[in-house]
Protein backbone atom coordinates (compact mmCIF):
# COMPACT_ATOMS: atom_id res chain seq x y z
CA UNK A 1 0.00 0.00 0.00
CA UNK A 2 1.18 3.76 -0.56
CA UNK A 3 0.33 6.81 0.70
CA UNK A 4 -0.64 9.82 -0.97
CA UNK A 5 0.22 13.02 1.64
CA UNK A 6 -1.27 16.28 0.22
CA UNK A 7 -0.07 19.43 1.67
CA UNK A 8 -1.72 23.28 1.18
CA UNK A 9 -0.06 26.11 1.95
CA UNK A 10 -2.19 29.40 2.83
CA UNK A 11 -0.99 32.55 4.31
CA UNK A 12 -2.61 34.58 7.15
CA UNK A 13 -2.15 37.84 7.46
CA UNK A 14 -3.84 40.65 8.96
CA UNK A 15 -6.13 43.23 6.86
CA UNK A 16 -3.59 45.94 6.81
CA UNK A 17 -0.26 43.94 5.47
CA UNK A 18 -2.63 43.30 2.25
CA UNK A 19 -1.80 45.42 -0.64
CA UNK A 20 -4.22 48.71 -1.21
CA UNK A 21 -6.11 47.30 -4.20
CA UNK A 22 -6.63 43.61 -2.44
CA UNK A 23 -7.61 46.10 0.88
CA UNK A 24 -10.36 47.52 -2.03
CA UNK A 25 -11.40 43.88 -3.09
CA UNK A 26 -12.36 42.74 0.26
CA UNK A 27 -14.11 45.90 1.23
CA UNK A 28 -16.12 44.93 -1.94
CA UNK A 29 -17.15 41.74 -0.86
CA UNK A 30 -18.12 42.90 2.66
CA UNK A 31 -20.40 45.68 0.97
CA UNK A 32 -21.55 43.02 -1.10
CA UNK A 33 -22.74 40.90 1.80
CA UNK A 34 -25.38 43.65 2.01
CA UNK A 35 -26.98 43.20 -0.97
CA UNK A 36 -27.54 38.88 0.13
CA UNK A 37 -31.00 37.80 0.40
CA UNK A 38 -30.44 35.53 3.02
CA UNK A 39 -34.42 35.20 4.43
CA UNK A 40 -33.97 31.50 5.86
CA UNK A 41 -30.06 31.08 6.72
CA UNK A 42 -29.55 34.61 7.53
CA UNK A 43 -26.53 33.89 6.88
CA UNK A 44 -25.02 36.91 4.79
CA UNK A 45 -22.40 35.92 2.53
CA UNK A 46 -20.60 38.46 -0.32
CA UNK A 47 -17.74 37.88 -3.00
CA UNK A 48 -15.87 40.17 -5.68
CA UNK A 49 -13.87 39.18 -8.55
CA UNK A 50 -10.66 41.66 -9.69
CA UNK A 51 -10.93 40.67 -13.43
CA UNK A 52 -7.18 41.15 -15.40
CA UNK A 53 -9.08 43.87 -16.91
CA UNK A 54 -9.10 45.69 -13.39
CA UNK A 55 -12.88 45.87 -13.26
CA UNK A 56 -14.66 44.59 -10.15
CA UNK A 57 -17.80 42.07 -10.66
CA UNK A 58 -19.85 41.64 -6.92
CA UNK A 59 -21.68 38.51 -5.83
CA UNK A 60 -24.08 37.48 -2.92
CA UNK A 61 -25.63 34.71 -1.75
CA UNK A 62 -29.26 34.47 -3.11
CA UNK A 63 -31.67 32.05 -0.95
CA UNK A 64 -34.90 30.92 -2.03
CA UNK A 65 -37.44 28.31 -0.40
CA UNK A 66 -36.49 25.83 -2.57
CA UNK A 67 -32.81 25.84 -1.39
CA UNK A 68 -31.64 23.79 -4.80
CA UNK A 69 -32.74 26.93 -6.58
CA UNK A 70 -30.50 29.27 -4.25
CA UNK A 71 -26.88 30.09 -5.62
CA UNK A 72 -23.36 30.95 -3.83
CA UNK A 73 -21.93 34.43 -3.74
CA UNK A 74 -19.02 33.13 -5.40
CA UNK A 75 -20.40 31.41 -8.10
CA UNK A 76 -22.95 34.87 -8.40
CA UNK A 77 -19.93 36.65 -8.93
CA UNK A 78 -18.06 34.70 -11.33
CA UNK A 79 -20.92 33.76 -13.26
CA UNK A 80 -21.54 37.19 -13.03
CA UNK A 81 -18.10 37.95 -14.67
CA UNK A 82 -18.23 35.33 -17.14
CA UNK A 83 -21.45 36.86 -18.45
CA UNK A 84 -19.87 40.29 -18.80
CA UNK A 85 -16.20 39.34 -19.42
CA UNK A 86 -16.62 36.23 -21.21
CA UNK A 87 -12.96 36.33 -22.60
CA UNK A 88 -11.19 37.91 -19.35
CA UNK A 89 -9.76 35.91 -16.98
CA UNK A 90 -10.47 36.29 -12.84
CA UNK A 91 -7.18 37.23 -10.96
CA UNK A 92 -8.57 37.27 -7.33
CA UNK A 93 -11.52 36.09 -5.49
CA UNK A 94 -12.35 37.88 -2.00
CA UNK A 95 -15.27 36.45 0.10
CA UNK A 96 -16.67 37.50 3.14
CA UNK A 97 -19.92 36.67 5.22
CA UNK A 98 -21.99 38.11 8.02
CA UNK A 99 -23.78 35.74 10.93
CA UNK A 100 -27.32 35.66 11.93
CA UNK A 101 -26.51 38.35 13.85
CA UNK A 102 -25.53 40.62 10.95
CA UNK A 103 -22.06 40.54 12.34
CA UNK A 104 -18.73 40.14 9.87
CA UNK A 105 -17.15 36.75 10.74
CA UNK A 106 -14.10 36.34 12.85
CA UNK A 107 -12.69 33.64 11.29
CA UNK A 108 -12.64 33.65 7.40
CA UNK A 109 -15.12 31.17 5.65
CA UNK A 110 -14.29 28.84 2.77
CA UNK A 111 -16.52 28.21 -0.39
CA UNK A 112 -18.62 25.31 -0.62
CA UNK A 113 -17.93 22.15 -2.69
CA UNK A 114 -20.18 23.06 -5.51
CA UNK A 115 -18.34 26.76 -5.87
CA UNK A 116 -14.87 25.01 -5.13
CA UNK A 117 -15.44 23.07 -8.18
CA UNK A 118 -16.84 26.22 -10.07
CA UNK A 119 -13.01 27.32 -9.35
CA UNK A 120 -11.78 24.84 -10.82
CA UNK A 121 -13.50 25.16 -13.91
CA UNK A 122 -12.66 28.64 -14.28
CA UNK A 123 -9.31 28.00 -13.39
CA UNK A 124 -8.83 24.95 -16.43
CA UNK A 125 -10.82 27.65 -18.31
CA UNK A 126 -7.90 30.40 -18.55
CA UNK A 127 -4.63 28.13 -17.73
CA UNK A 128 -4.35 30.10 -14.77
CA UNK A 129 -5.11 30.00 -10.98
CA UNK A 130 -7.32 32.39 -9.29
CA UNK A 131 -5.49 34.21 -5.87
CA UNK A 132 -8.39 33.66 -3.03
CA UNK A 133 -9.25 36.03 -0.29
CA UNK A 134 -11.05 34.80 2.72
CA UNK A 135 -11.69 37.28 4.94
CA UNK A 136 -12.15 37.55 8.65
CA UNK A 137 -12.15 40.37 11.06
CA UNK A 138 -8.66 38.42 12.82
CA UNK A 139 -7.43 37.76 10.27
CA UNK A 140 -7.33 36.80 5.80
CA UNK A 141 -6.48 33.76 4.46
CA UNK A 142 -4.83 34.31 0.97
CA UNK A 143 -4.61 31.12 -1.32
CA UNK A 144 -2.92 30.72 -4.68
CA UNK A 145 -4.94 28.76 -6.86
CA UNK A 146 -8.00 26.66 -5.89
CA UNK A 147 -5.23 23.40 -5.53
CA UNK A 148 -4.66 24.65 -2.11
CA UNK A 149 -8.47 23.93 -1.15
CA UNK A 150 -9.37 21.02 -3.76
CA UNK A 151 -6.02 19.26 -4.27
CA UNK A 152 -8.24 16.39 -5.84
CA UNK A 153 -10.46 18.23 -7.89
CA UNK A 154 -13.16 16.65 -10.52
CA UNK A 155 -12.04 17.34 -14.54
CA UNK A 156 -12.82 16.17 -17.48
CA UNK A 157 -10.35 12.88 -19.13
């Protein structure tokens, strides 16, 4: 028998030691957590794309009573981009959510399965990995490439 080990690396760093326009990006996606319609969860959850073209494309979280129906701030957001930029890659990803409380989480928050594998599409997409911001009032988790999350991701053969 072998083993397979799998390692990620991800940084954490506070808010400030981020550069000015990344700073910009995540203050996106926490504005964007106000536009979520979040009636059952409550749970408040925002994302913004920095396309290579330097524009900005929000997401939010979008509930409905029929949860299957519902869709991801991240994958709002890069579908989002992908219907306005259908030829420009993504080159960073911030998230950030708010509790039931309305509060801005402590501790950053990772996508889902479904929008990890959304990443990886759009990653194969371009030949090129998307830089992720997860943000958290301690502290940001910056990851290079969806890899780091999803080292044994789904593709087509």
């Amino acid at each position: 028998m072998e083993e397979l080990v799998l390692k990620s690396t991800i940084q954490v760093v506070r808010m400030e030691e981020l550069a000015e326009q990344e700073q910009a990006l995540i203050d996106s996606a926490i504005a964007a957590t106000n536009h979520s319609y979040a009636v059952y969860s409550r749970f408040q959850v925002g994302a913004a794309v920095l396309l290579t073209n330097g524009k900005t494309i929000l997401g939010c979280n979008q509930e409905n009573v029929s949860y299957p129906a519902g869709i991801c701030a991240e994958r709002s957001a890069i579908y989002a981009a992908g219907a306005q930029y259908p030829d420009t890659p993504i080159e960073t990803l911030a998230i950030a959510a708010r509790n039931t409380e309305g509060n801005l989480l402590e501790e950053p928050i990772s996508p889902c399965g479904i929008c990890r594998q959304v990443i990886v599409e759009t990653e194969t997409r371009f030949h090129r990995p998307i830089r992720i911001l997860l943000y958290g009032t301690k502290y940001v988790y910056i990851i290079q490439g969806i890899k780091a999350l999803m080292p044994l991701s789904f593709k087509e053969f």
